[in-house]
Protein backbone atom coordinates (compact mmCIF):
# COMPACT_ATOMS: atom_id res chain seq x y z
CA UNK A 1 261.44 121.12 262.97
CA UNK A 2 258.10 122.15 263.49
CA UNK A 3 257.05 125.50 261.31
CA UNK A 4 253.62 125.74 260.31
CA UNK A 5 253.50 127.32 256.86
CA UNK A 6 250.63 129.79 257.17
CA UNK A 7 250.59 130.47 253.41
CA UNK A 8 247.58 128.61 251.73
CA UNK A 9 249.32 128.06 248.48
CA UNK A 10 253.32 128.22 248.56
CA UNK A 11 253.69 126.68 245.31
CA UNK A 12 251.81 129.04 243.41
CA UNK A 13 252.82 131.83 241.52
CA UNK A 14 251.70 134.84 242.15
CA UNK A 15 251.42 138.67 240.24
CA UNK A 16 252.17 141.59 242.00
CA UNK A 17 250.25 145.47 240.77
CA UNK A 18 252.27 147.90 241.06
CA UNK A 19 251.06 150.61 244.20
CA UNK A 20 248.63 148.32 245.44
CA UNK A 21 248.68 145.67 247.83
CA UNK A 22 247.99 142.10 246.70
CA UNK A 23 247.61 139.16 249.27
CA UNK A 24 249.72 136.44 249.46
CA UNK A 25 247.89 133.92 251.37
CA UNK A 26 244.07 133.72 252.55
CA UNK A 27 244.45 132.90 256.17
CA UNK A 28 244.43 136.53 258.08
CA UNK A 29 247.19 138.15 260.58
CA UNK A 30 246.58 138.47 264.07
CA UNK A 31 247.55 142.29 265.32
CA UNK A 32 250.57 142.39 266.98
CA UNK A 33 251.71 139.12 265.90
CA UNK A 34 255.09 139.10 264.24
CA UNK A 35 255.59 137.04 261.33
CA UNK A 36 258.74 136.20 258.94
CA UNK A 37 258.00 135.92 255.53
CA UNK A 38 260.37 134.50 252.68
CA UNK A 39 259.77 134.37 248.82
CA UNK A 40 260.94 134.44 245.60
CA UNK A 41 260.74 137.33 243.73
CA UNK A 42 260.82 137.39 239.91
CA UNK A 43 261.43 140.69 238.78
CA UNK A 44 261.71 141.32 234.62
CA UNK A 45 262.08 144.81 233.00
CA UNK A 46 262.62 147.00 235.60
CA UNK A 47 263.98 148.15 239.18
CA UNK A 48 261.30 147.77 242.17
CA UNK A 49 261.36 148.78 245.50
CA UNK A 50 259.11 146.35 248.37
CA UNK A 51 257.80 147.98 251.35
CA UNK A 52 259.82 146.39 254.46
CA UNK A 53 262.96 145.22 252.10
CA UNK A 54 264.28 147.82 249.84
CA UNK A 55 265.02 148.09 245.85
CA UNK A 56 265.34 145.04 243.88
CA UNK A 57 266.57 144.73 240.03
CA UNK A 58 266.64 141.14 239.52
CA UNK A 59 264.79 138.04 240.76
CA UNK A 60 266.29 136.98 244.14
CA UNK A 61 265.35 135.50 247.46
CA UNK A 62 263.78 137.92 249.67
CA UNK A 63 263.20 137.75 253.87
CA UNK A 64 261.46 139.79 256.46
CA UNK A 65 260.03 140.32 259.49
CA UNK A 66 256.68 142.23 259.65
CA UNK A 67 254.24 143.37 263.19
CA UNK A 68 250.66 142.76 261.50
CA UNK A 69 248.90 145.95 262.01
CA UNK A 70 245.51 144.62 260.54
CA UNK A 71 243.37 141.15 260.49
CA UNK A 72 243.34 140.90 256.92
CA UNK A 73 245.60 138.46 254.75
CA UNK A 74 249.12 138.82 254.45
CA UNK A 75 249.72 141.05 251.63
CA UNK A 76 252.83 142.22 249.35
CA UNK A 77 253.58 145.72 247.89
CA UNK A 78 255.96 147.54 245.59
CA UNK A 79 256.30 150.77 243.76
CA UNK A 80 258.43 150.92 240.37
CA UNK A 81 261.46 152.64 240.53
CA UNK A 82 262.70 152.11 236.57
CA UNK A 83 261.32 150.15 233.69
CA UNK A 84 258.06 148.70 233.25
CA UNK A 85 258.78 145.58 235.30
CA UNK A 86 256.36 142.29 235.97
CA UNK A 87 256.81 140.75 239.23
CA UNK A 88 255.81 137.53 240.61
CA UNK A 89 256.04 135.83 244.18
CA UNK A 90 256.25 131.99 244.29
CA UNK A 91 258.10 129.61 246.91
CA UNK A 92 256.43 131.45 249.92
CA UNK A 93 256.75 131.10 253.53
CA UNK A 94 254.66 132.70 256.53
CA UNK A 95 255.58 131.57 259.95
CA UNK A 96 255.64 133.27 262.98
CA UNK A 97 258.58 134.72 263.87
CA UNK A 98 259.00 132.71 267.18
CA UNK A 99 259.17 129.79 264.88
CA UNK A 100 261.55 131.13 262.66
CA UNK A 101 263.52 131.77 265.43
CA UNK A 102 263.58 128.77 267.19
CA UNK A 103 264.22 126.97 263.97
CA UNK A 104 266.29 129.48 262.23
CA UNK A 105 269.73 127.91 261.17
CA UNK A 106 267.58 125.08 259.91
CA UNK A 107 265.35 127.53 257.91
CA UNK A 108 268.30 129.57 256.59
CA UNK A 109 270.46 126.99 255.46
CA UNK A 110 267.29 125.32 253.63
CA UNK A 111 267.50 128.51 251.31
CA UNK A 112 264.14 128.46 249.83
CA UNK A 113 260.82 126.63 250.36
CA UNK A 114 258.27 124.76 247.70
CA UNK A 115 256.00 124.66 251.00
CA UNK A 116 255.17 121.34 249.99
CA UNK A 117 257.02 120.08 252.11
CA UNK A 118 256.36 120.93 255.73
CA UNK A 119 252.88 121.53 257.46
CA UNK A 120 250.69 123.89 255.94
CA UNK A 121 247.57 125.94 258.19
């Protein structure tokens, strides 16, 4: 397998605001790159809803593919749709999404990532 992780930190946990957009790694996008990106989400006293995913009520495993549109870091976003929830991203991956692809029923059926243990940018 050969995926390059191109988040920074996987391991780390990481609090999401809601309405505003809060990076997940350091290293930039390229425009017109697209990337798959998979975390766990942690969501506590409330219902959210994540821009290129949908609503979420309860910490799960989330996956998607993104076009960057801008050079900046890879960022995630959510408005509240109930509650007053808290929300934190750990167990990240950023590839690109010809990786994922070539080495997706290896990815999938690895279920989630620590990061630790494949090659990080």
């Amino acid at each position: 397998m050969m995926v390059t992780n191109l988040c920074t930190c996987p391991s780390s946990t990481i609090t999401l605001k809601a309405d505003k957009w809060v990076d997940i790694t350091t290293i930039p996008n390229k425009p017109g790159t697209k990337y798959w990106v998979r975390a766990y989400v942690n969501v506590t006293g409330g219902t959210i809803s994540m821009r290129a995913y949908g609503d979420i009520m309860a910490s799960q495993h989330v996956s998607y593919a993104l076009t960057a549109t801008v050079a900046g870091p890879m960022s995630m976003y959510y408005s509240v749709r109930s509650g007053n929830p808290t929300v934190t991203v750990t167990h990240i991956l950023i590839c690109t999404d010809a990786e994922y692809q070539a080495n997706k029923t290896l990815l999938d059926g690895i279920g989630y990532f620590t990061g630790n243990t494949m090659p990080l940018a």
